[in-house]
C-alpha atoms as a PDB file:
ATOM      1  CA  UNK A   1       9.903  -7.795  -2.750  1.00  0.00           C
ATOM      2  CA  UNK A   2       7.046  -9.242  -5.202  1.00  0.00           C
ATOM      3  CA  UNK A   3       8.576  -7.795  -8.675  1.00  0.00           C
ATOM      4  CA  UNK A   4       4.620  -7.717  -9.526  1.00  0.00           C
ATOM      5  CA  UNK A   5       3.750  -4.749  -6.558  1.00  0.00           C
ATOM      6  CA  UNK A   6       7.638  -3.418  -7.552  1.00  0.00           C
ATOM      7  CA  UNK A   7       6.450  -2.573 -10.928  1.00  0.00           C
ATOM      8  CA  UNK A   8       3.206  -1.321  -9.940  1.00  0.00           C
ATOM      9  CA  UNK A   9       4.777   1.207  -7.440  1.00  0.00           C
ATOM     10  CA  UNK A  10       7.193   2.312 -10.064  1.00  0.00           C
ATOM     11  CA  UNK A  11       5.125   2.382 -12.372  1.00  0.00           C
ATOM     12  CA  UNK A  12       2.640   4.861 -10.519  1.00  0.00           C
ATOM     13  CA  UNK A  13       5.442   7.173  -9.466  1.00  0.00           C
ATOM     14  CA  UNK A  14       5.201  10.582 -11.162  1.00  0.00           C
ATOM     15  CA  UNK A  15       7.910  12.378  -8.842  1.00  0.00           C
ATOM     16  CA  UNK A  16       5.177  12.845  -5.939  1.00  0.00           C
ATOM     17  CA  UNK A  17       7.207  10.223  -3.714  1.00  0.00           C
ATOM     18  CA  UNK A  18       5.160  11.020  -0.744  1.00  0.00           C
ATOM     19  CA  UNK A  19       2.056  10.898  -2.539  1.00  0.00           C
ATOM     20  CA  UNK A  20       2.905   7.780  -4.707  1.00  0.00           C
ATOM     21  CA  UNK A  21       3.723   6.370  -0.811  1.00  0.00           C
ATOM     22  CA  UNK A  22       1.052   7.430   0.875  1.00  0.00           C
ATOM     23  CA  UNK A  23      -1.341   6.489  -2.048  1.00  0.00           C
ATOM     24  CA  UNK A  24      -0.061   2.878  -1.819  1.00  0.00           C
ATOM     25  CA  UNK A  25       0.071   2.459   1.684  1.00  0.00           C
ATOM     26  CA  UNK A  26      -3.449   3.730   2.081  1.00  0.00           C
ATOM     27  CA  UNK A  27      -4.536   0.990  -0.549  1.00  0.00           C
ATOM     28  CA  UNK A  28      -2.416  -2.290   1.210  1.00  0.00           C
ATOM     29  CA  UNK A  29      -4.343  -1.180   4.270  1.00  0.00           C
ATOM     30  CA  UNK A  30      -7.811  -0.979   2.807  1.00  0.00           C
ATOM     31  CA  UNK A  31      -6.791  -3.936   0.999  1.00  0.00           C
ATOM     32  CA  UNK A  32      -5.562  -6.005   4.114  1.00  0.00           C
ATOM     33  CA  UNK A  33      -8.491  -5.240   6.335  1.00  0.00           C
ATOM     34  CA  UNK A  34     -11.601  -5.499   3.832  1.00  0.00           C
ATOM     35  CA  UNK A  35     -10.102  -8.280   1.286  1.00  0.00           C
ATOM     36  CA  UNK A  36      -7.917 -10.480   3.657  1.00  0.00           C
ATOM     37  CA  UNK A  37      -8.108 -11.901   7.092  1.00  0.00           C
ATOM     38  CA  UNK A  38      -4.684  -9.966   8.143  1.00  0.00           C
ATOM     39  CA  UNK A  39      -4.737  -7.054  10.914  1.00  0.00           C
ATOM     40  CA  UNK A  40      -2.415  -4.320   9.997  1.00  0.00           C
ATOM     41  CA  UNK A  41      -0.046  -3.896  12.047  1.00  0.00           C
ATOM     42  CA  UNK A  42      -0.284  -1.301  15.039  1.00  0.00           C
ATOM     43  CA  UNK A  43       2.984   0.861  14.187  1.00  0.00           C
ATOM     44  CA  UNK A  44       1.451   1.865  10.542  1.00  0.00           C
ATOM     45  CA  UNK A  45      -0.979   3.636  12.728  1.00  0.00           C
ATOM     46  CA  UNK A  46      -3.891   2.949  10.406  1.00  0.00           C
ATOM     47  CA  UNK A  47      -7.540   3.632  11.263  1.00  0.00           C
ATOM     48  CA  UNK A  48      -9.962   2.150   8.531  1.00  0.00           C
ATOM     49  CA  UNK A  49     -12.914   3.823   7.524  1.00  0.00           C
ATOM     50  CA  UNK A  50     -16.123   3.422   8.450  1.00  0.00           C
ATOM     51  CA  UNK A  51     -17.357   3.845   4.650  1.00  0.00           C
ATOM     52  CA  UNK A  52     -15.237   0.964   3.459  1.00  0.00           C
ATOM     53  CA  UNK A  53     -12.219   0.754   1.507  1.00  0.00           C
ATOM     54  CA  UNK A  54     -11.550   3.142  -1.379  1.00  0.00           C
ATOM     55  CA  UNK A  55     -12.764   0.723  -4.247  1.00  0.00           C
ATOM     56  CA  UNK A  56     -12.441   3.583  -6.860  1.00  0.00           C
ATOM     57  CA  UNK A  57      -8.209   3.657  -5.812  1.00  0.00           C
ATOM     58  CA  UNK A  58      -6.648   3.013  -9.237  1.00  0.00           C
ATOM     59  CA  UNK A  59      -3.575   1.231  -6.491  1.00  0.00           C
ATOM     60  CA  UNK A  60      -6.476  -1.095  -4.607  1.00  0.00           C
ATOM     61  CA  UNK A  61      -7.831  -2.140  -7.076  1.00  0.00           C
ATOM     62  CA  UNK A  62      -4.215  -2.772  -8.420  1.00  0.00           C
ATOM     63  CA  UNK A  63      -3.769  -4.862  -5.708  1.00  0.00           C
ATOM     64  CA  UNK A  64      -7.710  -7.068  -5.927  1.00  0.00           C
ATOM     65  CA  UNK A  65      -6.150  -7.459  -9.526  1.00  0.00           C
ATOM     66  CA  UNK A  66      -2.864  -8.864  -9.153  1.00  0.00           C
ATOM     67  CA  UNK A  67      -4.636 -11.332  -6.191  1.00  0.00           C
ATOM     68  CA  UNK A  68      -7.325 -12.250  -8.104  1.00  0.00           C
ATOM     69  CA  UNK A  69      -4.541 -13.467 -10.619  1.00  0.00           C
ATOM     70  CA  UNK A  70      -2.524 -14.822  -8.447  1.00  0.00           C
ATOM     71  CA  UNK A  71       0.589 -12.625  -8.388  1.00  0.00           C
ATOM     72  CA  UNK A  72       0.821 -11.539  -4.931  1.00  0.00           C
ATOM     73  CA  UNK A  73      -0.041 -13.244  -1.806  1.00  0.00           C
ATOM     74  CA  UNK A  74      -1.202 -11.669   1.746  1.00  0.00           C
ATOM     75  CA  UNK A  75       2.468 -11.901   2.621  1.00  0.00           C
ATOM     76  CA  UNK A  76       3.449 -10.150  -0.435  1.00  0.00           C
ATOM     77  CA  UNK A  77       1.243  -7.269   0.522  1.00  0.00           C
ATOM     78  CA  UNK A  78       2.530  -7.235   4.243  1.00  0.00           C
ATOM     79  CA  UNK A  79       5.902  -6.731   3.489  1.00  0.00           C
ATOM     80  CA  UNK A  80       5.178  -4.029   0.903  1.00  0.00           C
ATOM     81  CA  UNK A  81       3.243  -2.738   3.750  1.00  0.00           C
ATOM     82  CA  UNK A  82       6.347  -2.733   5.666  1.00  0.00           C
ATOM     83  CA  UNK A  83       8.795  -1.306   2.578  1.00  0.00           C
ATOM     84  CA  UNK A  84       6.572   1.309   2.151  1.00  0.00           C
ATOM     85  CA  UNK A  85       6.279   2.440   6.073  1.00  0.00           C
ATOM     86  CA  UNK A  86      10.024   2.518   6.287  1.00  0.00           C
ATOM     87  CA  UNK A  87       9.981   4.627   2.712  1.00  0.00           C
ATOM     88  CA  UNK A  88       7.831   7.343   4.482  1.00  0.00           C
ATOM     89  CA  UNK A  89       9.835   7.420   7.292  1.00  0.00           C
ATOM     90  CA  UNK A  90      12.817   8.054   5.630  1.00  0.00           C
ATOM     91  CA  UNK A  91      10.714  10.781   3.583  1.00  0.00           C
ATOM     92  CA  UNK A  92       9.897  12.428   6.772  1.00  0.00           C
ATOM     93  CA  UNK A  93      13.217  12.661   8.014  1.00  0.00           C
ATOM     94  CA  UNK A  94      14.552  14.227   4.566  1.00  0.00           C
ATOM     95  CA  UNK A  95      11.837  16.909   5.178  1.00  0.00           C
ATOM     96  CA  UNK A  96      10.170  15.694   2.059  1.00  0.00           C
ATOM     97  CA  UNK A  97       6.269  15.182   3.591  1.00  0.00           C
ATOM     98  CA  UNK A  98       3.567  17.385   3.691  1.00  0.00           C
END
């Protein structure tokens, strides 16, 4: 995994590990849809919104950053996409969603 989006993620976690998930994985979708030419993938079950992406999401624009630099490509995002679907997953199964 991009050490960049590793830090980010860590660094956003305040013990809310659904929320810190969710959070992010709402903001690689925005990001992939309304930045990049990538589709996301059918099994995260995301529907974008007709308003747009979420520009004022302290983790999208996190990711526009760390693009715009240079420190993540669209495949780096993709498989955080993926890390992140399995994390809620095994969130779910531990009970710990809401």
């Amino acid at each position: 995994m991009n050490k960049d989006l590793q830090n980010e993620f860590k660094a956003t976690n305040d013990g809310d590990h659904w929320g810190n998930c969710m959070g992010w994985l709402f903001a690689v979708c925005d990001y992939l849809t309304f930045e990049t030419d990538e589709i996301v993938p059918d099994e995260w079950q995301f529907k974008p919104s007709l308003f747009g992406a979420n520009e004022d999401c302290f983790n999208y624009q996190t990711l526009r950053h760390l693009a715009f630099e240079q420190y993540i490509t669209t495949e780096d995002v993709l498989h955080f996409g993926n890390l992140l679907v399995r994390f809620s997953e095994m969130l779910k199964r531990k009970g710990l969603d809401y």
